[in-house]
PDB file of N, CA and C in Angstrom:
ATOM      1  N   UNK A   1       1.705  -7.765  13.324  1.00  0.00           N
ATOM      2  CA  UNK A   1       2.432  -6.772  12.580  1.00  0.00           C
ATOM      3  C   UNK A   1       2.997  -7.446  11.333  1.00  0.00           C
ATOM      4  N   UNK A   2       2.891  -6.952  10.151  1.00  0.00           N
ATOM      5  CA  UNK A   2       3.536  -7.052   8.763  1.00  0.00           C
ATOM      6  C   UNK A   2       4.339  -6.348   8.375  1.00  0.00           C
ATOM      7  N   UNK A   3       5.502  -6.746   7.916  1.00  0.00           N
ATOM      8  CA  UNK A   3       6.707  -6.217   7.809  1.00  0.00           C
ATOM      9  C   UNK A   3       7.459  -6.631   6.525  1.00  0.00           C
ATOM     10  N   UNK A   4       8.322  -5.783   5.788  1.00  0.00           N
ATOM     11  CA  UNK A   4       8.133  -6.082   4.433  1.00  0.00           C
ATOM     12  C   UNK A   4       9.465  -5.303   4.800  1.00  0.00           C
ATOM     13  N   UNK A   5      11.103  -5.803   3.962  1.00  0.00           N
ATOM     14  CA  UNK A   5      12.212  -5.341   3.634  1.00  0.00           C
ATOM     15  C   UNK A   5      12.026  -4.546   2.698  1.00  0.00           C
ATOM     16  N   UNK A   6      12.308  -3.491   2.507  1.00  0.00           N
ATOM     17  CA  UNK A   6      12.408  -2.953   1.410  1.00  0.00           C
ATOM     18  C   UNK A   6      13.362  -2.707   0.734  1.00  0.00           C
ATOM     19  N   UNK A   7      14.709  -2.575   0.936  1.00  0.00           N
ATOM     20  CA  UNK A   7      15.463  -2.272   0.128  1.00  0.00           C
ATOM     21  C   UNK A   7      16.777  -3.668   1.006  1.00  0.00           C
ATOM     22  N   UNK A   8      17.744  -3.225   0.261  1.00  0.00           N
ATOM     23  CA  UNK A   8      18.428  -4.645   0.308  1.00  0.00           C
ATOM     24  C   UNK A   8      19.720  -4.684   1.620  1.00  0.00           C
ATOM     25  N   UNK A   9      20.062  -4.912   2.451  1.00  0.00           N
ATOM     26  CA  UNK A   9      21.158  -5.118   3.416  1.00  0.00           C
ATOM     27  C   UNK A   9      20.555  -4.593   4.779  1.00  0.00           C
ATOM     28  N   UNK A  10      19.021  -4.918   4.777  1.00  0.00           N
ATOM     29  CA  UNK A  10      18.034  -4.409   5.598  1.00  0.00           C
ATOM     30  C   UNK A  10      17.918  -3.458   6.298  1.00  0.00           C
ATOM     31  N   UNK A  11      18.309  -2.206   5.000  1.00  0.00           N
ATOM     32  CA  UNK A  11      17.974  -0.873   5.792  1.00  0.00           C
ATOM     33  C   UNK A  11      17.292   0.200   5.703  1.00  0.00           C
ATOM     34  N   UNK A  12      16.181  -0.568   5.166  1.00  0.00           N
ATOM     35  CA  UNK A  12      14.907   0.275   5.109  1.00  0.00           C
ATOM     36  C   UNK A  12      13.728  -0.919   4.946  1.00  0.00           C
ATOM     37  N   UNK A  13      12.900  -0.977   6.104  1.00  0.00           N
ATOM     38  CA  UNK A  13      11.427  -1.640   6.721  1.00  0.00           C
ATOM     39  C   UNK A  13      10.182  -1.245   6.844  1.00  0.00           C
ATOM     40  N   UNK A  14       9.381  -1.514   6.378  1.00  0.00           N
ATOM     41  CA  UNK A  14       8.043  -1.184   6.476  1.00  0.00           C
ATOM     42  C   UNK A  14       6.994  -1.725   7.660  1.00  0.00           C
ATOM     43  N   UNK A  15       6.438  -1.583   8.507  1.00  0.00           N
ATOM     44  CA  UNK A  15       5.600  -1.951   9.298  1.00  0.00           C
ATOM     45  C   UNK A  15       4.372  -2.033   9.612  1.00  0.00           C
ATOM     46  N   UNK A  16       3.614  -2.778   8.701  1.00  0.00           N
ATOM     47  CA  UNK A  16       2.239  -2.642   8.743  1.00  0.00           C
ATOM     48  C   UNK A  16       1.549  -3.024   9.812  1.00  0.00           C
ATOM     49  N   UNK A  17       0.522  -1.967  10.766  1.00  0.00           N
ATOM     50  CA  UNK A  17      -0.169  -2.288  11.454  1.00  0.00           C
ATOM     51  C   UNK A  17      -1.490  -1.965  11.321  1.00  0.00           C
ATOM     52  N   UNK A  18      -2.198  -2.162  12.828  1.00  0.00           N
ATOM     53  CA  UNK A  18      -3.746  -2.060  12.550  1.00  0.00           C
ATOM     54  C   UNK A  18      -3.367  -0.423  12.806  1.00  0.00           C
ATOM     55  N   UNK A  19      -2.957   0.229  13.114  1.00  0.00           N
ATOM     56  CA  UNK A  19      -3.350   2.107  13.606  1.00  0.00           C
ATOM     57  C   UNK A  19      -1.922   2.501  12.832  1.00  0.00           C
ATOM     58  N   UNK A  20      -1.816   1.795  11.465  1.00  0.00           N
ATOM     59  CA  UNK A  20      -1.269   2.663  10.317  1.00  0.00           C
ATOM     60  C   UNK A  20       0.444   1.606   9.773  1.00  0.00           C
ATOM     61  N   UNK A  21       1.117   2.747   9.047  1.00  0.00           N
ATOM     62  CA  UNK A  21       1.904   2.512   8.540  1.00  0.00           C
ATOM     63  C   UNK A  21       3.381   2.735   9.106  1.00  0.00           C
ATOM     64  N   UNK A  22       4.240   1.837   9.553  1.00  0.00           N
ATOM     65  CA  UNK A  22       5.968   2.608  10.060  1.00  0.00           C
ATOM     66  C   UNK A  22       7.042   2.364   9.066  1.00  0.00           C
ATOM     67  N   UNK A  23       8.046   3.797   8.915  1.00  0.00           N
ATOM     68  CA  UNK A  23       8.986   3.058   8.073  1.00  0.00           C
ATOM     69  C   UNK A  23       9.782   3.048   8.880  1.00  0.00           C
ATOM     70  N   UNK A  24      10.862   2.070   9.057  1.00  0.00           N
ATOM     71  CA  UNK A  24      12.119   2.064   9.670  1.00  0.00           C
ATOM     72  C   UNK A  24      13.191   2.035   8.740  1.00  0.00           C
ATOM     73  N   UNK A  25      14.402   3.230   9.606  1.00  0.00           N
ATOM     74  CA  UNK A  25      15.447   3.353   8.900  1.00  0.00           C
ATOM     75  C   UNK A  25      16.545   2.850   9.451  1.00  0.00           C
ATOM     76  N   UNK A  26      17.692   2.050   9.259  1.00  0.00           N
ATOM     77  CA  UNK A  26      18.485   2.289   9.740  1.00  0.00           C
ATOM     78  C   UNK A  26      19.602   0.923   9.560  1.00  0.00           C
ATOM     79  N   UNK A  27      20.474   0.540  10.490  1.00  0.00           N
ATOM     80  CA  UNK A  27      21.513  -0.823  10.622  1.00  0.00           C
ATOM     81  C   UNK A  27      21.891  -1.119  11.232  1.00  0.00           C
ATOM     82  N   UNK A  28      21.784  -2.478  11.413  1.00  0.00           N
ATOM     83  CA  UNK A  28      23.103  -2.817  12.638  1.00  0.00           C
ATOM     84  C   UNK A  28      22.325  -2.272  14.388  1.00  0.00           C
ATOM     85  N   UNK A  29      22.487  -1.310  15.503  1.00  0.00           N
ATOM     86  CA  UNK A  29      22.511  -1.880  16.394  1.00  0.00           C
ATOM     87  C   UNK A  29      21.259  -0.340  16.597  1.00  0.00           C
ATOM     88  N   UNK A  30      21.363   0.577  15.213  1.00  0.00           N
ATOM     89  CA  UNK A  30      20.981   2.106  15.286  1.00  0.00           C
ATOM     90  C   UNK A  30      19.741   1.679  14.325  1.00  0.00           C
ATOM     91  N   UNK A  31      18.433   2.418  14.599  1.00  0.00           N
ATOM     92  CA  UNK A  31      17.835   2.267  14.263  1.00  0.00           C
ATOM     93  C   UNK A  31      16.193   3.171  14.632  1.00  0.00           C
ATOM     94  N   UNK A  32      16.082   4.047  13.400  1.00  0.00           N
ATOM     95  CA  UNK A  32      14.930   5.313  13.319  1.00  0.00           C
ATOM     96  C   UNK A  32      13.606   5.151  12.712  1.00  0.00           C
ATOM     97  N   UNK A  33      12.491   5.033  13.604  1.00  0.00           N
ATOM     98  CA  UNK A  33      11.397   5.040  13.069  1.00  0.00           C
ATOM     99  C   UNK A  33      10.830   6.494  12.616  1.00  0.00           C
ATOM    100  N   UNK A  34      10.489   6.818  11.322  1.00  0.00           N
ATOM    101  CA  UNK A  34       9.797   7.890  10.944  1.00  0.00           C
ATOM    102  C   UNK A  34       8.206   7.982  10.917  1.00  0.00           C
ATOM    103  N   UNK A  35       7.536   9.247  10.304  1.00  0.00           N
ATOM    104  CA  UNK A  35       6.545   9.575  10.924  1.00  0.00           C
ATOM    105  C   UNK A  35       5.544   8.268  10.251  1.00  0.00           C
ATOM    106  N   UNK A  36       4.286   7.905  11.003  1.00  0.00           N
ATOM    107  CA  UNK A  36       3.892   7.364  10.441  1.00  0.00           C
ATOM    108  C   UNK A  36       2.814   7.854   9.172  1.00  0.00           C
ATOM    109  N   UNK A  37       2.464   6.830   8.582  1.00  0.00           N
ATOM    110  CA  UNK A  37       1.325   7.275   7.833  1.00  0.00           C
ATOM    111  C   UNK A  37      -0.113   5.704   7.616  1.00  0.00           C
ATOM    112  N   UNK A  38      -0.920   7.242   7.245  1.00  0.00           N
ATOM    113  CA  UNK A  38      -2.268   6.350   7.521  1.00  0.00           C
ATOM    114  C   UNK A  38      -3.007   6.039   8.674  1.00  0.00           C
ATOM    115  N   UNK A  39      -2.250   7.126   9.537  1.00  0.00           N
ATOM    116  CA  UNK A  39      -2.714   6.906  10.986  1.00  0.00           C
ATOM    117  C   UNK A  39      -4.258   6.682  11.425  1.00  0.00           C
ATOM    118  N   UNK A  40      -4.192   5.450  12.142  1.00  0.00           N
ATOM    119  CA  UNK A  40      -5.329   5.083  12.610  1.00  0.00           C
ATOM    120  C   UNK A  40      -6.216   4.168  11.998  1.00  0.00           C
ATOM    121  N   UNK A  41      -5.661   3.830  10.570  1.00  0.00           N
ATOM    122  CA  UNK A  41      -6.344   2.869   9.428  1.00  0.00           C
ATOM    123  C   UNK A  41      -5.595   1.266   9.806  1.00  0.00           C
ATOM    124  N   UNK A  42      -6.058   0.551   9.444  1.00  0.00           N
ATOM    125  CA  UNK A  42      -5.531  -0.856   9.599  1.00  0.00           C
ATOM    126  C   UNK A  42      -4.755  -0.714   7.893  1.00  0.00           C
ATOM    127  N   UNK A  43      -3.716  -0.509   8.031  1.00  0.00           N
ATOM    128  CA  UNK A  43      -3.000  -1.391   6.938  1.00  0.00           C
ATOM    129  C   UNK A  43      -2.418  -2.745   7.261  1.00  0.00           C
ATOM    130  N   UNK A  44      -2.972  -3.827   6.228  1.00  0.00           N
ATOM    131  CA  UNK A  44      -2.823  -5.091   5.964  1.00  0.00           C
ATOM    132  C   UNK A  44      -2.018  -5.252   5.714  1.00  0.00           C
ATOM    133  N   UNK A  45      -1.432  -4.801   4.515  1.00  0.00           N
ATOM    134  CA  UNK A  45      -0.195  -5.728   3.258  1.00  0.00           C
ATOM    135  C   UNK A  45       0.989  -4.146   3.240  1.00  0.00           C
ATOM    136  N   UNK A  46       2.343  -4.393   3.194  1.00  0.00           N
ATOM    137  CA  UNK A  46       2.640  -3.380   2.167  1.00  0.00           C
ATOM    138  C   UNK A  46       4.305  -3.774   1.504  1.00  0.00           C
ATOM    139  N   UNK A  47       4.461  -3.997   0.351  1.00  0.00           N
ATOM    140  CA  UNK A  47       4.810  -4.452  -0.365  1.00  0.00           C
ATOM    141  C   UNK A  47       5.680  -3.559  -1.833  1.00  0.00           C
ATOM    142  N   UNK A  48       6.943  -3.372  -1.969  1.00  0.00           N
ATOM    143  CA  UNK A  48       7.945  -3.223  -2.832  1.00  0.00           C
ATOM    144  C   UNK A  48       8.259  -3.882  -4.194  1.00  0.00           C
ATOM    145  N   UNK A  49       7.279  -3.282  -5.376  1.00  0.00           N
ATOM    146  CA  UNK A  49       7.554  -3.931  -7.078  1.00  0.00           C
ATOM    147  C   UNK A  49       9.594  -3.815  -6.770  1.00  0.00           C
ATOM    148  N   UNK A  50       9.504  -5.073  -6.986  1.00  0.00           N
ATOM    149  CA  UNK A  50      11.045  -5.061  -7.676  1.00  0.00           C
ATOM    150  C   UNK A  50      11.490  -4.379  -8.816  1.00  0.00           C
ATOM    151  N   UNK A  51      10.581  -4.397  -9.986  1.00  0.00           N
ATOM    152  CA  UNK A  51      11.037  -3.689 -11.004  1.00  0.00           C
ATOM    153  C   UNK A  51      11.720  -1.836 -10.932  1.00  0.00           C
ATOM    154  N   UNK A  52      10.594  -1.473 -10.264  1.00  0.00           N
ATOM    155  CA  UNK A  52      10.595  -0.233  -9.813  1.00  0.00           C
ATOM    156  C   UNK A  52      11.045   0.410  -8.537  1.00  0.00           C
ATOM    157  N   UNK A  53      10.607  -0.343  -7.750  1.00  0.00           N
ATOM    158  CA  UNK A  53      10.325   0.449  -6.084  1.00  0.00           C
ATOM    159  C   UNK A  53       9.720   0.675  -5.687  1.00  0.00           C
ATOM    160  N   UNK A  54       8.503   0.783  -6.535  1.00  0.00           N
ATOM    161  CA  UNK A  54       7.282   1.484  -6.033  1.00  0.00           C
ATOM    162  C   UNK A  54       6.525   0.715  -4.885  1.00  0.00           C
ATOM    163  N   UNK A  55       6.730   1.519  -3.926  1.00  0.00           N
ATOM    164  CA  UNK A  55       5.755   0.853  -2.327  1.00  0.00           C
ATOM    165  C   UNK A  55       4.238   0.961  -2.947  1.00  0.00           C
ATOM    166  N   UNK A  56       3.866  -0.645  -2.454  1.00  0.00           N
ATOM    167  CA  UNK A  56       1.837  -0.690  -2.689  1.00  0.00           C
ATOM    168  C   UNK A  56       1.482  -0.977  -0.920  1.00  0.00           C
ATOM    169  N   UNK A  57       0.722  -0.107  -0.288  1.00  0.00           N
ATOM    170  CA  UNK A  57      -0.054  -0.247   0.681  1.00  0.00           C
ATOM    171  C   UNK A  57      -1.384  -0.716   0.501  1.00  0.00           C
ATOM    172  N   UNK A  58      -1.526  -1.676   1.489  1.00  0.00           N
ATOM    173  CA  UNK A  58      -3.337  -2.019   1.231  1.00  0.00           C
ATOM    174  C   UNK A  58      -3.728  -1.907   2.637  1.00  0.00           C
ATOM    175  N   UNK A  59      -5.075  -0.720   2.509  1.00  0.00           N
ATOM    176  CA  UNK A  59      -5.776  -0.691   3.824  1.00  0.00           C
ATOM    177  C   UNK A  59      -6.995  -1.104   3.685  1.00  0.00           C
ATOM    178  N   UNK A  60      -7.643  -1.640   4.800  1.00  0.00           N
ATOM    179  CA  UNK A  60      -8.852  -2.404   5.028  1.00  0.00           C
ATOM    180  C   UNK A  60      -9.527  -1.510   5.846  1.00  0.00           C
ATOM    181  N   UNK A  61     -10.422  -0.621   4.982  1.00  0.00           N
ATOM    182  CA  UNK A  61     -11.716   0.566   5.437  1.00  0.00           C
ATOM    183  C   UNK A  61     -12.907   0.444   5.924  1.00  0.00           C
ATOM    184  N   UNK A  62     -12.668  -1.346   6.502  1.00  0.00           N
ATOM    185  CA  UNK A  62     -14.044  -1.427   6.866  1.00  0.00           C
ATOM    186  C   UNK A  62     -15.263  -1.002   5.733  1.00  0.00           C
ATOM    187  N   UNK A  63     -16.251  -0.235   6.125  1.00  0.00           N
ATOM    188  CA  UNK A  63     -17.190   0.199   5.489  1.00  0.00           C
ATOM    189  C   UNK A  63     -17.075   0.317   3.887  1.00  0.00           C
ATOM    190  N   UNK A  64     -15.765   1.256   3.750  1.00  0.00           N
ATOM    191  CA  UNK A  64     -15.406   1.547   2.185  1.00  0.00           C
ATOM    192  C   UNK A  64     -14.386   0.799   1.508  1.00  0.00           C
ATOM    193  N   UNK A  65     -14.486  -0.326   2.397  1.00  0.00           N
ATOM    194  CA  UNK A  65     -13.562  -1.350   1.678  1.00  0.00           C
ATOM    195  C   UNK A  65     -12.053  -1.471   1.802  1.00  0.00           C
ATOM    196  N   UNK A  66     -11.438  -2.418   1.236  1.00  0.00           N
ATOM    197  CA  UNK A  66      -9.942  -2.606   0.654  1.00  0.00           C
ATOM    198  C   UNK A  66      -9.842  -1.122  -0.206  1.00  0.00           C
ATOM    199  N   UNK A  67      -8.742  -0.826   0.312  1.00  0.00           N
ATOM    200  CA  UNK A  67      -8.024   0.546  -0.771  1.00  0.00           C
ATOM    201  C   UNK A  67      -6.684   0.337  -0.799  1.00  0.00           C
ATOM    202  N   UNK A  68      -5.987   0.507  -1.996  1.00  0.00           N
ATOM    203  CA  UNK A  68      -4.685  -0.081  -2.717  1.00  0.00           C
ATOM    204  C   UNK A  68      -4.426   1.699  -2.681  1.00  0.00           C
ATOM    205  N   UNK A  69      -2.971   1.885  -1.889  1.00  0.00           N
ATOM    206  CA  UNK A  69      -2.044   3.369  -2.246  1.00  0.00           C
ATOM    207  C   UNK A  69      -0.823   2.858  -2.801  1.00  0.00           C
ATOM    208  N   UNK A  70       0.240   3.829  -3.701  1.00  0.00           N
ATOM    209  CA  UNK A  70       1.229   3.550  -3.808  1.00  0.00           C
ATOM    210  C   UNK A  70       1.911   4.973  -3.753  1.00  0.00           C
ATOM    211  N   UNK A  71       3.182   4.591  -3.463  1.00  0.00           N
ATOM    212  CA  UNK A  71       4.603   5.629  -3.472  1.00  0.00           C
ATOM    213  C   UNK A  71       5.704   5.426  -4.287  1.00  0.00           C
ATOM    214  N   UNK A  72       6.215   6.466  -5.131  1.00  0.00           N
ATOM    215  CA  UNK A  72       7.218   6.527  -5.597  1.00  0.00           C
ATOM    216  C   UNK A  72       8.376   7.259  -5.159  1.00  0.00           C
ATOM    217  N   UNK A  73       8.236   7.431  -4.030  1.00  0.00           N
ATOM    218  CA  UNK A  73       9.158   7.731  -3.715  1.00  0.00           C
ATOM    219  C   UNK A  73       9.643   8.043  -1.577  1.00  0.00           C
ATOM    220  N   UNK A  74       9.828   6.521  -1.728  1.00  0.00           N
ATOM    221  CA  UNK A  74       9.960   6.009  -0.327  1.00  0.00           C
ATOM    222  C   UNK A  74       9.045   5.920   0.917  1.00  0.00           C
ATOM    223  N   UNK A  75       7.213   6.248   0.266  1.00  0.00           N
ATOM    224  CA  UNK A  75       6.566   6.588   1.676  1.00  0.00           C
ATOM    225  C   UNK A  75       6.541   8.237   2.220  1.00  0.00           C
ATOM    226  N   UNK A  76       7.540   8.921   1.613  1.00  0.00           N
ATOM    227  CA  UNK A  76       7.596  10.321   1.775  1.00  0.00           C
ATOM    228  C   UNK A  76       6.037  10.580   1.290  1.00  0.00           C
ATOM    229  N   UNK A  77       5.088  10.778   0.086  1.00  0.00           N
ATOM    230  CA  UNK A  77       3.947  10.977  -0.358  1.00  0.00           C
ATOM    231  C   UNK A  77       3.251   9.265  -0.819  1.00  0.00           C
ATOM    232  N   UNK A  78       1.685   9.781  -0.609  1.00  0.00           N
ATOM    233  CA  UNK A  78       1.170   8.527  -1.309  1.00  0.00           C
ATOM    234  C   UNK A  78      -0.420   8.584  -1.746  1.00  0.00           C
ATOM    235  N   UNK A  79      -0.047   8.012  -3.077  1.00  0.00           N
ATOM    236  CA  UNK A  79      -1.420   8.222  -3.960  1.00  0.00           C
ATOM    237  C   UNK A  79      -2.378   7.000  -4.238  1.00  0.00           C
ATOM    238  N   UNK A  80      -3.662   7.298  -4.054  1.00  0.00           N
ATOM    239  CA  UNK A  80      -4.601   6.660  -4.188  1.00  0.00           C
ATOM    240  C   UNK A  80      -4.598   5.524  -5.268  1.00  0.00           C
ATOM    241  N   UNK A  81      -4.747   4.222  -5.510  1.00  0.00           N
ATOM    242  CA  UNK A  81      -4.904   3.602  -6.799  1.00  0.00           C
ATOM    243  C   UNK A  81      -6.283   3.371  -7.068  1.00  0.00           C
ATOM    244  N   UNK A  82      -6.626   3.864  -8.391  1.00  0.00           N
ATOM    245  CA  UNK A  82      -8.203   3.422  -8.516  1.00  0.00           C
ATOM    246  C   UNK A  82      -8.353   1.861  -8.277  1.00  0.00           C
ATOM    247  N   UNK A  83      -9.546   1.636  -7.924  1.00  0.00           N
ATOM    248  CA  UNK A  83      -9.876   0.875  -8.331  1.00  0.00           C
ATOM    249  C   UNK A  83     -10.193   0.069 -10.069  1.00  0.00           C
ATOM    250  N   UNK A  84      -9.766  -1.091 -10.515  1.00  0.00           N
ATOM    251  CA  UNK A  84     -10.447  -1.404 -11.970  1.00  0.00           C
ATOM    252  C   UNK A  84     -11.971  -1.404 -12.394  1.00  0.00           C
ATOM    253  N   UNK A  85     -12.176  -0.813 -13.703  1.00  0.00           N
ATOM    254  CA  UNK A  85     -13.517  -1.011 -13.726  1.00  0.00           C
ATOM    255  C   UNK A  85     -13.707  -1.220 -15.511  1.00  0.00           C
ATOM    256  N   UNK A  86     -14.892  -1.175 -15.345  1.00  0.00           N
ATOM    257  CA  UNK A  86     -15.113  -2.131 -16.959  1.00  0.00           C
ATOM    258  C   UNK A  86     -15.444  -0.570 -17.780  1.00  0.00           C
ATOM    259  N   UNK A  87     -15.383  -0.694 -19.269  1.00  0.00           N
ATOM    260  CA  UNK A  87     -16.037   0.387 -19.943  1.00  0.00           C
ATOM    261  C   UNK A  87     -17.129   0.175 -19.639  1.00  0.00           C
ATOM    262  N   UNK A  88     -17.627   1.927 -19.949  1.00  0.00           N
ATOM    263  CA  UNK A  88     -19.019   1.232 -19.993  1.00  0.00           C
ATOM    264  C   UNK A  88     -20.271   0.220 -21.135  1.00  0.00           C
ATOM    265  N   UNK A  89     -18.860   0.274 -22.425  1.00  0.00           N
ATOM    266  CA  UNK A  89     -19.308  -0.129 -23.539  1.00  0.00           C
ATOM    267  C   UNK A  89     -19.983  -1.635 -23.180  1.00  0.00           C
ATOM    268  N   UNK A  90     -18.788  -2.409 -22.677  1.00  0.00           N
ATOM    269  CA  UNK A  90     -18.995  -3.611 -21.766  1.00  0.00           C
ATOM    270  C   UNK A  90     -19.758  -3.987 -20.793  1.00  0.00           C
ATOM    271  N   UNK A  91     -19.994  -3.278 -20.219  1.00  0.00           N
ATOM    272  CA  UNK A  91     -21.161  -3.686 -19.286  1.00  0.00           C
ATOM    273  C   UNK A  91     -22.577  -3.311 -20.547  1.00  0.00           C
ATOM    274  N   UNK A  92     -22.660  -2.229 -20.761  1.00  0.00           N
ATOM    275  CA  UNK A  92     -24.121  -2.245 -22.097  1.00  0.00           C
ATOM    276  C   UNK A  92     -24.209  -3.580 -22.433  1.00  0.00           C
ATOM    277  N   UNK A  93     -23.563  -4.481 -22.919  1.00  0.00           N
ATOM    278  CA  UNK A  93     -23.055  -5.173 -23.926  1.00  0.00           C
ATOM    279  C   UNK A  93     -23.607  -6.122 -23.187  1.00  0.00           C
ATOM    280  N   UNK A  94     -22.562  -6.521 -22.061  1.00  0.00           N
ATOM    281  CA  UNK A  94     -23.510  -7.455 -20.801  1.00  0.00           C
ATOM    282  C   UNK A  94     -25.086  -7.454 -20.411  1.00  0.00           C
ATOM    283  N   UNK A  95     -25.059  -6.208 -19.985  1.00  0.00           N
ATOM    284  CA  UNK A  95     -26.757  -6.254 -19.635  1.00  0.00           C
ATOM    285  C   UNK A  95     -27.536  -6.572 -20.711  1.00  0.00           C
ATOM    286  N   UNK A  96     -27.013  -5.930 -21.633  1.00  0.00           N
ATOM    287  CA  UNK A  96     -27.892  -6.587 -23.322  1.00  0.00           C
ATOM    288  C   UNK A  96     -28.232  -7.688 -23.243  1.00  0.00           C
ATOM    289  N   UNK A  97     -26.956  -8.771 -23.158  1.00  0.00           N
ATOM    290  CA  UNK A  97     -26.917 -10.380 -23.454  1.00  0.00           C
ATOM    291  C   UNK A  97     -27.709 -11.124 -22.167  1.00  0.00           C
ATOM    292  N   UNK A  98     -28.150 -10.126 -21.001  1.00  0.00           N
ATOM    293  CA  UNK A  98     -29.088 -11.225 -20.075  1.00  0.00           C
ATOM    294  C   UNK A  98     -30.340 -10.929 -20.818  1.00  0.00           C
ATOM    295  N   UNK A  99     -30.986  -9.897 -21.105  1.00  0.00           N
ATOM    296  CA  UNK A  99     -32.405  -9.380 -21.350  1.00  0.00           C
ATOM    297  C   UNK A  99     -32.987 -10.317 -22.074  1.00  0.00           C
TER     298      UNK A  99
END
């Protein structure tokens, strides 16, 4: 299990497992797990930009690969991150320069 603090006086936790995502809420001796998400996916990593807040989940899809989600707003919703990719000006450009 991977587990990631998220916010500061440890009262809000993230729990990455293989059959999804947990957030935990709570302090001290009380303490609420909410619904999960991603159920049934192996999430690997999940991880809090300091700048922002913004939660990055990474799940491992087997077949369709590593997929990067993020939330802005606590794990309540979460959106897909593309993947990077080149123009296509750049790759032309490439395939040009092997030929």
């Amino acid at each position: 299990m991977l587990g990631a603090f998220l916010q500061s006086a440890a009262s809000l936790a993230a729990n990455a497992v293989r059959k999804g995502l947990f957030v935990v809420r709570g302090s001290g001796t009380r303490w609420d797990i909410g619904e999960p998400h991603f159920v049934g996916e192996p999430v690997t990593q999940v991880l809090a930009d300091p700048r922002d807040g913004t939660w990055y989940a990474a799940l491992r899809l087997g077949h369709f690969g590593v997929k990067l989600h993020r939330s802005s707003d606590q794990g309540a919703s979460w959106q897909a991150v593309g993947a990077p990719a080149f123009p296509a000006s750049v790759l032309f450009r490439a395939h040009q320069n092997t030929g």
